[in-house]
C-alpha atoms as a PDB file:
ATOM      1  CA  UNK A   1      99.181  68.861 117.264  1.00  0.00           C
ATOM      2  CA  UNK A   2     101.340  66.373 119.051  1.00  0.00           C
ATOM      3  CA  UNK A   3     104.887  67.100 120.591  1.00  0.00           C
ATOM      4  CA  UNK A   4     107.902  66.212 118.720  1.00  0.00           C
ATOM      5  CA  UNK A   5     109.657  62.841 121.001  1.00  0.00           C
ATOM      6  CA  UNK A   6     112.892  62.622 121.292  1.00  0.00           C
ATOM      7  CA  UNK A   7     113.250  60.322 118.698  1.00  0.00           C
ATOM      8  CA  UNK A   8     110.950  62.272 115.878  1.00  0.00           C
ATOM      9  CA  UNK A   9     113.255  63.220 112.681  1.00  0.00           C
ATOM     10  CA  UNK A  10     113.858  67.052 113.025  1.00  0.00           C
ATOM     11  CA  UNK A  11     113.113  69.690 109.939  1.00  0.00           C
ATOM     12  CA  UNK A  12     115.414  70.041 107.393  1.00  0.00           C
ATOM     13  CA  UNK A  13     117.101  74.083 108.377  1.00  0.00           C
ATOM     14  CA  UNK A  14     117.441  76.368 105.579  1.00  0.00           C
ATOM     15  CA  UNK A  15     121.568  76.973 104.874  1.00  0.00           C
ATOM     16  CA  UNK A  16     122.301  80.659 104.684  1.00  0.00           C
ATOM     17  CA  UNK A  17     124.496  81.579 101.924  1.00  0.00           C
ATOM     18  CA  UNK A  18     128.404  81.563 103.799  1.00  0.00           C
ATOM     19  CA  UNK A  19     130.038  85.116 104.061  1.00  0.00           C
ATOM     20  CA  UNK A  20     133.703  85.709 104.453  1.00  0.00           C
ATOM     21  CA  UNK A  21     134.458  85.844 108.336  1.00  0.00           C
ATOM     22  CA  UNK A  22     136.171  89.602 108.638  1.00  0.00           C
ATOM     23  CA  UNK A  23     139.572  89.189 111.239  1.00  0.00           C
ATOM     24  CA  UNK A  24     138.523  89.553 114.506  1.00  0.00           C
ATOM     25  CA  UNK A  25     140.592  93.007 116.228  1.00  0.00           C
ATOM     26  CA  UNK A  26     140.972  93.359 119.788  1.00  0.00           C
ATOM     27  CA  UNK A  27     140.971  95.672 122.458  1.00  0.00           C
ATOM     28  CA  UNK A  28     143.137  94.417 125.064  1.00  0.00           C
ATOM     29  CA  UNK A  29     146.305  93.544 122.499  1.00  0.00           C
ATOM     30  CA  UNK A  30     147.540  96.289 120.047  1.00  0.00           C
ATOM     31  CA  UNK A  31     148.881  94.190 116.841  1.00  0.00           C
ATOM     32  CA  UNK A  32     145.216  92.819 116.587  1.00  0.00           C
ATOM     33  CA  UNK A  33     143.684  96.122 117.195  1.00  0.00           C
ATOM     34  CA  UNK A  34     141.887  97.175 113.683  1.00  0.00           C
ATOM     35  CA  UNK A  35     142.372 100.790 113.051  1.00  0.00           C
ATOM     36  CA  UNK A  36     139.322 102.682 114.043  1.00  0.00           C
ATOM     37  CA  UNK A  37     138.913 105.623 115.758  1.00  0.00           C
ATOM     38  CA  UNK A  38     135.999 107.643 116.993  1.00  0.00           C
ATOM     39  CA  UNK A  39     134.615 110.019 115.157  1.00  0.00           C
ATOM     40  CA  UNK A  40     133.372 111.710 117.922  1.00  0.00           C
ATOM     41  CA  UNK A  41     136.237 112.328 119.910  1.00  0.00           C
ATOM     42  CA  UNK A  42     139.346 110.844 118.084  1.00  0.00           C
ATOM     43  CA  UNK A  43     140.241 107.535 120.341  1.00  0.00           C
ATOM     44  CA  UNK A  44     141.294 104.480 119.247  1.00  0.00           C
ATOM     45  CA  UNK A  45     139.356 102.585 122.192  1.00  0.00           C
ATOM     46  CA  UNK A  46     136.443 101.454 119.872  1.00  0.00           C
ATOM     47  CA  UNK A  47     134.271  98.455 119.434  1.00  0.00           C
ATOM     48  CA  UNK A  48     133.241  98.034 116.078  1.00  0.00           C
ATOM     49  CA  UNK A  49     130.522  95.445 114.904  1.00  0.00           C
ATOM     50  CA  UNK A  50     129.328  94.280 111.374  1.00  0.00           C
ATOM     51  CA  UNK A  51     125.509  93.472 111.726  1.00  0.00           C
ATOM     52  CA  UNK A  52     122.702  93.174 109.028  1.00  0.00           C
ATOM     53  CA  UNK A  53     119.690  94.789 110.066  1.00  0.00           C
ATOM     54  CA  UNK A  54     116.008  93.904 110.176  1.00  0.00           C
ATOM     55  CA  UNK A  55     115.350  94.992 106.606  1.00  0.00           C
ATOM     56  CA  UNK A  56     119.011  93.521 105.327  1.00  0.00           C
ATOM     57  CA  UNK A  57     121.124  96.990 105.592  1.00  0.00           C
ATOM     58  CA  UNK A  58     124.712  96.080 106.465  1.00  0.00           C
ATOM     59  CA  UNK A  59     125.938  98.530 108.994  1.00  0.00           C
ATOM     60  CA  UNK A  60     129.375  98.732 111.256  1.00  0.00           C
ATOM     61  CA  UNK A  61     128.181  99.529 114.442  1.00  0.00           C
ATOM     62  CA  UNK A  62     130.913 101.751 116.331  1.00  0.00           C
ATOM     63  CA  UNK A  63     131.079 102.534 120.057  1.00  0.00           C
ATOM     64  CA  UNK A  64     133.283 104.793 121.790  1.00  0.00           C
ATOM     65  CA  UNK A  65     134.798 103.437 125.102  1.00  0.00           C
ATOM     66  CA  UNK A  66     136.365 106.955 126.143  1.00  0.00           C
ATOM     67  CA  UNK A  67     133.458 109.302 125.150  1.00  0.00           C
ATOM     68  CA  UNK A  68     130.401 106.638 124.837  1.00  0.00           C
ATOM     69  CA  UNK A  69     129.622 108.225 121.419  1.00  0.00           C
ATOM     70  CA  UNK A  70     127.744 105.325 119.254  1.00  0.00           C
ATOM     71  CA  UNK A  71     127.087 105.315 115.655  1.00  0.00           C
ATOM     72  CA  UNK A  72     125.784 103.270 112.812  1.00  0.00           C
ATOM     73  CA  UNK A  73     127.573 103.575 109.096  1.00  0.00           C
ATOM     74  CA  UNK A  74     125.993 102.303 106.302  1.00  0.00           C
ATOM     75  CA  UNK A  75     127.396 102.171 102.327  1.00  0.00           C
ATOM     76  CA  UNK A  76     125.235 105.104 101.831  1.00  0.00           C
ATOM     77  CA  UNK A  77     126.191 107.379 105.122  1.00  0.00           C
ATOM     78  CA  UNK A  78     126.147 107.536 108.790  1.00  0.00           C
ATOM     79  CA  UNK A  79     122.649 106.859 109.874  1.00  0.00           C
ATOM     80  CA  UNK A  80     120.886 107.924 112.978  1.00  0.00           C
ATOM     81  CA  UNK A  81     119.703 106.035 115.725  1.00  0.00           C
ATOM     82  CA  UNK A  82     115.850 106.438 114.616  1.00  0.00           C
ATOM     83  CA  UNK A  83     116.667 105.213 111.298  1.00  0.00           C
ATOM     84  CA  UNK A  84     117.950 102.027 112.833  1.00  0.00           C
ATOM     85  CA  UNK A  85     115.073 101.712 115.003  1.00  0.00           C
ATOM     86  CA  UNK A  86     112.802 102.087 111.771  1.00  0.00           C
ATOM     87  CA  UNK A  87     115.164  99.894 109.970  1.00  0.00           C
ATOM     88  CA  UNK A  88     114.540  97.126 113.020  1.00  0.00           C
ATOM     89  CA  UNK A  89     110.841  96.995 113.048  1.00  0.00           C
ATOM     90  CA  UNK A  90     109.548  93.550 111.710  1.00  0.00           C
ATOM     91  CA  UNK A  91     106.943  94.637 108.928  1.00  0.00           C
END
């Protein structure tokens, strides 16, 4: 199979169906810190991620920047880190 040139038409790419764009908190100024705390140890020095995982659960990804706890919530619970591993795989 021959090597697309720099002139060859490209492939149509799928569109993915748009989701609302949460705000965006910070870290480093206070008034666009979201409120989230660690469930670990209390702090308010968290990063906190939406992601979709391998198999499509939504999860907020939270990691502690005082105690380095790290934990995944899903709608149905907290789940732990082998569950996101098995949740990862590519069947």
């Amino acid at each position: 199979m021959p090597l697309a040139g720099p002139n060859s038409p490209r492939a149509p790419r799928r569109s993915r169906a748009a989701r609302p764009t949460p705000p965006l908190g910070s870290l480093t100024q206070a008034a666009h810190r979201e409120s989230a705390v660690c469930g670990s140890c209390g702090s308010e020095r968290v990063t906190r991620l939406s992601m979709s995982l391998t198999d499509g659960t939504e999860v907020e990804f939270v990691s502690c920047h005082v105690c380095e706890e790290r934990s995944w919530l899903s709608p149905g619970g907290p789940l732990s880190v082998d569950s996101v591993l098995d949740r990862t795989r590519k069947q």
